[in-house]
Protein backbone atom coordinates (compact mmCIF):
# COMPACT_ATOMS: atom_id res chain seq x y z
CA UNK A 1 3.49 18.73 15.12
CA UNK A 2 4.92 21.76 17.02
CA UNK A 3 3.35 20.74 20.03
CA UNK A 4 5.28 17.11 20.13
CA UNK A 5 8.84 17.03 21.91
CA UNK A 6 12.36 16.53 20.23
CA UNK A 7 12.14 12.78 21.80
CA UNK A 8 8.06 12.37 19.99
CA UNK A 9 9.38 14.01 16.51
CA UNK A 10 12.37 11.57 16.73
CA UNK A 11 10.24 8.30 16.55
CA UNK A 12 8.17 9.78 14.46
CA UNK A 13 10.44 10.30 11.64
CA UNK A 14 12.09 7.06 12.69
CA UNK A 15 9.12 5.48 11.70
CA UNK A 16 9.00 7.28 8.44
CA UNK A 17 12.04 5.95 7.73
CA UNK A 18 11.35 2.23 8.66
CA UNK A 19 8.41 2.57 6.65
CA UNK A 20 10.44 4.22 3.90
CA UNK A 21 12.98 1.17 4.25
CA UNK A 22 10.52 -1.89 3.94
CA UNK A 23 8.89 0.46 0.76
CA UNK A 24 11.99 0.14 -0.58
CA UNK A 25 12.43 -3.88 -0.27
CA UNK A 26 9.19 -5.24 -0.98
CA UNK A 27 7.19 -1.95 -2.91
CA UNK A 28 4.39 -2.00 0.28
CA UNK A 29 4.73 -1.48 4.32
CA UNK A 30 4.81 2.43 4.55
CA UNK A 31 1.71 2.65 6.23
CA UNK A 32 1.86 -1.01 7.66
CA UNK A 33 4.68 0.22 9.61
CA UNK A 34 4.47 4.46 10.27
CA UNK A 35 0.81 4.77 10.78
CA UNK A 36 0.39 2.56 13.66
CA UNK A 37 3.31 4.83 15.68
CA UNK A 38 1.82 8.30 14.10
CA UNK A 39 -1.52 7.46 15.49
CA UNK A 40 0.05 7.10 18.86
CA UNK A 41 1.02 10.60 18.87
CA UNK A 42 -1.56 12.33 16.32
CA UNK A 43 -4.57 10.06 16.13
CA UNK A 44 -5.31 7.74 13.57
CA UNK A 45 -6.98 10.22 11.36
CA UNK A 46 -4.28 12.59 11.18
CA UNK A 47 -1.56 10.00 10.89
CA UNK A 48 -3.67 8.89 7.62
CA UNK A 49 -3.92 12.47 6.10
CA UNK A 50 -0.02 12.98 6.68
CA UNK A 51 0.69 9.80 4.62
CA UNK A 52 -1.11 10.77 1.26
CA UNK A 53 1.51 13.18 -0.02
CA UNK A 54 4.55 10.48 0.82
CA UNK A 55 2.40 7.44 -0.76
CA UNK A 56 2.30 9.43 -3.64
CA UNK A 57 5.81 10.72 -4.06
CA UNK A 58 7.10 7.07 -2.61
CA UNK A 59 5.55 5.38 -5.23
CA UNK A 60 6.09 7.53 -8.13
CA UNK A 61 9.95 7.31 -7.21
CA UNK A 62 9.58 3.64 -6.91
CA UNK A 63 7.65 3.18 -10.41
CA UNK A 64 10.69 5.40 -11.84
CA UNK A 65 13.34 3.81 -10.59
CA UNK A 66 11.46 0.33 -11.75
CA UNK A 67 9.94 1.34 -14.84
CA UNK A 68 12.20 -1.29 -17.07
CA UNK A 69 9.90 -3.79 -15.29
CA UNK A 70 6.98 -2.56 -16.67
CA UNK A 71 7.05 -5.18 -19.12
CA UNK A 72 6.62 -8.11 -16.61
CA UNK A 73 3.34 -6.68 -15.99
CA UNK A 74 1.67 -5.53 -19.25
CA UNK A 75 -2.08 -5.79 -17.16
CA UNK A 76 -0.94 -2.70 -15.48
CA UNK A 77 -2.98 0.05 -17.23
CA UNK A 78 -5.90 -2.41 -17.09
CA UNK A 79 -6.01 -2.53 -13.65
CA UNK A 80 -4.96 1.56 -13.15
CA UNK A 81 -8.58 2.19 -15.66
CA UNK A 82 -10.54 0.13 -13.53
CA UNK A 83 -9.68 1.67 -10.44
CA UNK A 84 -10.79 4.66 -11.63
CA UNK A 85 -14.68 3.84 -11.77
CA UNK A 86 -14.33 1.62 -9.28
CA UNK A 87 -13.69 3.94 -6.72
CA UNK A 88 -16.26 6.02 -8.07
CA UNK A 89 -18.84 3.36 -7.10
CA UNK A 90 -16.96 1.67 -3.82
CA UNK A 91 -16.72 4.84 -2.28
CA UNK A 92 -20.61 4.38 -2.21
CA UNK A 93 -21.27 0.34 -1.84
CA UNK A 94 -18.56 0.41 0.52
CA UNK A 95 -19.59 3.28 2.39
CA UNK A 96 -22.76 1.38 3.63
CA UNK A 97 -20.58 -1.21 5.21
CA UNK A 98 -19.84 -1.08 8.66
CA UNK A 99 -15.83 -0.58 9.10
CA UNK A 100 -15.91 -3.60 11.30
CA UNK A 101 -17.30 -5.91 8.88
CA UNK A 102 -15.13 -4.65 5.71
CA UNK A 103 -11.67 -4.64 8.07
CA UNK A 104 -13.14 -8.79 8.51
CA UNK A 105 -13.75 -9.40 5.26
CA UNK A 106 -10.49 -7.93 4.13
CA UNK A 107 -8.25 -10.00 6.42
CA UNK A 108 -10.55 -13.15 6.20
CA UNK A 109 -9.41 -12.86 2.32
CA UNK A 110 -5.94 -12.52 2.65
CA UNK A 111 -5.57 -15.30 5.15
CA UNK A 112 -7.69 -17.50 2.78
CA UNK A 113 -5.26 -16.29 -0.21
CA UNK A 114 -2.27 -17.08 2.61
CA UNK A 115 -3.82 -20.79 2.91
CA UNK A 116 -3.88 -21.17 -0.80
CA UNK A 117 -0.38 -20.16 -1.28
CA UNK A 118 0.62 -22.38 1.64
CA UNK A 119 -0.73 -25.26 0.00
CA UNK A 120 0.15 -24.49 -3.63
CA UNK A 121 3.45 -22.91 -3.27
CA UNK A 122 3.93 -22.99 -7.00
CA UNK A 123 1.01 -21.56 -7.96
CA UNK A 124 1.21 -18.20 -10.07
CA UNK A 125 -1.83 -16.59 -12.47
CA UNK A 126 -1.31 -17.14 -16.58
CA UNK A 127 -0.86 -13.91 -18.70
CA UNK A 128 -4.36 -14.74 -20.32
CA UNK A 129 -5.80 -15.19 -17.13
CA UNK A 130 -3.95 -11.78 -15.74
CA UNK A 131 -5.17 -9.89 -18.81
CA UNK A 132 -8.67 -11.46 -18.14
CA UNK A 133 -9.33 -10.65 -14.60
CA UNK A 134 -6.88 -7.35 -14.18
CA UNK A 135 -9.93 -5.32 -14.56
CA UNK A 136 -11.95 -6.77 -11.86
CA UNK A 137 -9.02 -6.57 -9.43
CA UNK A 138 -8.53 -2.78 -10.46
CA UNK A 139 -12.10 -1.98 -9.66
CA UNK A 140 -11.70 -3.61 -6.17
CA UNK A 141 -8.63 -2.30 -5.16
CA UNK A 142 -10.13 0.92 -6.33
CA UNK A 143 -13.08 0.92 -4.64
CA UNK A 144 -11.26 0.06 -1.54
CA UNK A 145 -9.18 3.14 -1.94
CA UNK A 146 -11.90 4.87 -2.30
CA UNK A 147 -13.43 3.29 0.81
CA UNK A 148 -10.89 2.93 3.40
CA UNK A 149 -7.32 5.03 1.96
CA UNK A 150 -5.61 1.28 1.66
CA UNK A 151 -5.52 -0.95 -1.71
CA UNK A 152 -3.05 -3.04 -0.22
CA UNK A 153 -4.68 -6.15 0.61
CA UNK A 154 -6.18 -6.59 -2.42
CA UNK A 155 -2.95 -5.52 -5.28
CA UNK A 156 -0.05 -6.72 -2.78
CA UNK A 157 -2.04 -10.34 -2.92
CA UNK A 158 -2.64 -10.03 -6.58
CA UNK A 159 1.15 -9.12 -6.91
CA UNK A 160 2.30 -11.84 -4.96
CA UNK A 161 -0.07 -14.42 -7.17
CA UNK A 162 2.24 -13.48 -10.67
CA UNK A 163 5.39 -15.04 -9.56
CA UNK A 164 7.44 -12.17 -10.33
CA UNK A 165 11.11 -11.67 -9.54
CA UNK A 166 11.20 -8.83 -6.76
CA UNK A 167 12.00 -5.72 -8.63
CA UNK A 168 8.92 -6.44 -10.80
CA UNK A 169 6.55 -6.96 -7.90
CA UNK A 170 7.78 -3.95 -6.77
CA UNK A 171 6.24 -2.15 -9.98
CA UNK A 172 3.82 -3.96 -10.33
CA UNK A 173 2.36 -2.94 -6.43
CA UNK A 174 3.89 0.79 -6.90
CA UNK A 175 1.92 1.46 -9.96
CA UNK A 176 -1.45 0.90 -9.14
CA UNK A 177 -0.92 2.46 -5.46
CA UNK A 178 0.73 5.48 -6.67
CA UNK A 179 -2.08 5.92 -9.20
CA UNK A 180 -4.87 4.94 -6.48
CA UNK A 181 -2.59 7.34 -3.89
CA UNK A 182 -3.05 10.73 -6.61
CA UNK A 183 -6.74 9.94 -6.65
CA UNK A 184 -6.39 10.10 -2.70
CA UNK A 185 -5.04 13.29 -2.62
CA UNK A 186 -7.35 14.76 -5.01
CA UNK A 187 -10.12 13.74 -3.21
CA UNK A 188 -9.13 14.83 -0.01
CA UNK A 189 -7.70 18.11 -1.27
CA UNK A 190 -11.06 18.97 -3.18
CA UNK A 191 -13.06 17.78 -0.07
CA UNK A 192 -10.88 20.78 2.01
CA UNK A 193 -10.04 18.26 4.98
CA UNK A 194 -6.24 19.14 3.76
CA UNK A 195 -5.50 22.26 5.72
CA UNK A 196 -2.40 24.34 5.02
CA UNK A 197 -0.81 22.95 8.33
CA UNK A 198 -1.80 19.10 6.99
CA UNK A 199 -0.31 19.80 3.73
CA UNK A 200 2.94 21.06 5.35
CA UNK A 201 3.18 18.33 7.88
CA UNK A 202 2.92 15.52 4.58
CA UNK A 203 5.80 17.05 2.96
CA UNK A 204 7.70 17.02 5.32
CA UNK A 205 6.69 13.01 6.22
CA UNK A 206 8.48 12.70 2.63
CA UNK A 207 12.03 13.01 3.53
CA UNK A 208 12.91 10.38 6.25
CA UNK A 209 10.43 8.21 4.43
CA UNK A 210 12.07 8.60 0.90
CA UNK A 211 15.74 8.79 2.30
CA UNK A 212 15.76 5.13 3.54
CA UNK A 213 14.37 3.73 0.28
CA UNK A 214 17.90 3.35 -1.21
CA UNK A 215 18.93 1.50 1.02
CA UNK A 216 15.58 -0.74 0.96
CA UNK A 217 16.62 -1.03 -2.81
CA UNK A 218 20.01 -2.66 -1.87
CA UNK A 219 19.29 -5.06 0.87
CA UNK A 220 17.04 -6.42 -2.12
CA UNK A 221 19.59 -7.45 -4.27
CA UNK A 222 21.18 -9.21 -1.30
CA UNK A 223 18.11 -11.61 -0.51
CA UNK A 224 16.81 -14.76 -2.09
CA UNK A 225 13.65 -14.58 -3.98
CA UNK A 226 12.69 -17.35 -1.40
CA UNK A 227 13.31 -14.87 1.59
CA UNK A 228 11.57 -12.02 -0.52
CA UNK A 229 8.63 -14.24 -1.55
CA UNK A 230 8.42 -15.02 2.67
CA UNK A 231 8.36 -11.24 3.43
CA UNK A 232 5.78 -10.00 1.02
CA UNK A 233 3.59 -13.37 2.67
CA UNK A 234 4.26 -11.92 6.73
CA UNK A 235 3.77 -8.51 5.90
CA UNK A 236 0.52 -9.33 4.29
CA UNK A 237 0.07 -12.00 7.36
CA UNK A 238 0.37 -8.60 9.22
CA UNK A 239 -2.26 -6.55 7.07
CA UNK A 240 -4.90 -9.22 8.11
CA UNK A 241 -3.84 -9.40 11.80
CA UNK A 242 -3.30 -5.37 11.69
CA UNK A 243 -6.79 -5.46 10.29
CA UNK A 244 -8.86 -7.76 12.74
CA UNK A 245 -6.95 -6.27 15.23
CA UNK A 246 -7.92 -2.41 14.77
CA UNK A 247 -11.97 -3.37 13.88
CA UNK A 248 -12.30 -5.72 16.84
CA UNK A 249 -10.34 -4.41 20.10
């Protein structure tokens, strides 16, 4: 980054931060929100590689500050097993997919889930049903990891279908991303795209990211779980349109 101005390192760490802030509401957004202005100035690629060390430390903070929720979501080392293998496979059934046609299919299933919501507002998954299917939705989320660096759109849906109050959704999304985000890192660390300069540049994407977290945290407690069940649903409204968007034009 030593070749960006005062004014370009400003809105980049701005970013950081807003990402850092929406992390700290609804558990997802960091990359929803920071990559998008990264990319501007660093390329999409790079903005990507600078994210893995914060997705990892972001979530493991969030998971810690959280972890009396764990119980709301007993599934969770179900799905965190799963997406072990399944990014072992993905990364090569997915990897024969054209990006375009995975980024579609992606945001052609969230609006579907969006519908479904829309029209069953009350709708939310059984325990035997979660402890049934966790697995599956592990391996997929996994494999998408694996695939694309995002899990998002398939665990932030699956979140949102347990009708849990907002600090467990926020565990139950941080978990399985900061699990799926440590495989990221090992994988690209291993692979040696993660140059000294990379590495540096992550860290410090960690500390306007992580500082504006608390204060995330406490505009949570002030909403209703109506207003935080409607942000989860746009910010997933702009995954798919984020999605379609970058694949087609």
């Amino acid at each position: 980054m030593s070749s960006l101005s005062w004014d370009e390192l400003s809105i980049i760490a701005a970013a950081l931060a807003a990402g850092g802030l929406v992390k700290g509401v609804t558990g997802v957004g960091l990359p929803l929100v920071a990559v998008p202005i990264l990319a501007g100035f660093l390329g999409v690629e790079r903005a990507v590689l600078i994210l893995v060390i914060p997705a990892v430390v972001l979530n493991a903070y969030q998971v810690l500050r959280h972890l009396a929720e764990s119980a709301a979501m007993p599934e969770w080392p179900r799905m965190i097993g799963a997406g072990v293998p399944g990014a072992a496979v993905g990364a090569g059934v997915l990897h024969a997919a054209s990006d375009r046609m995975l980024a579609t299919a992606l945001a052609i299933w969230i609006l579907a889930y969006l519908v479904f919501r829309l029209l069953h507002p009350s709708f939310a998954l059984s325990l035997r049903m979660r402890l049934r299917w966790s697995p599956v939705v592990g391996a997929a989320a996994g494999a998408l990891q694996a695939a694309t660096g995002i899990s998002a759109p398939v665990v932030a849906a699956y979140a949102d279908a347990l009708g849990l109050r907002p600090s467990a959704y926020v565990f139950a999304v941080c978990a399985p991303f900061g699990a799926f985000a440590a495989a990221h890192l090992a994988v690209v660390s291993l692979s040696g795209i993660y140059t000294a300069e990379l590495f540096t540049q992550s860290l410090f994407a960690v500390l306007p990211a992580i500082a504006a977290i608390p204060l995330g945290a406490r505009l949570r407690v002030h909403i209703s779980r109506a207003v935080f069940d409607g942000t989860i649903r746009v910010t997933l409204l702009l995954m798919a349109a984020r999605l379609l968007y970058t694949s087609w034009f």
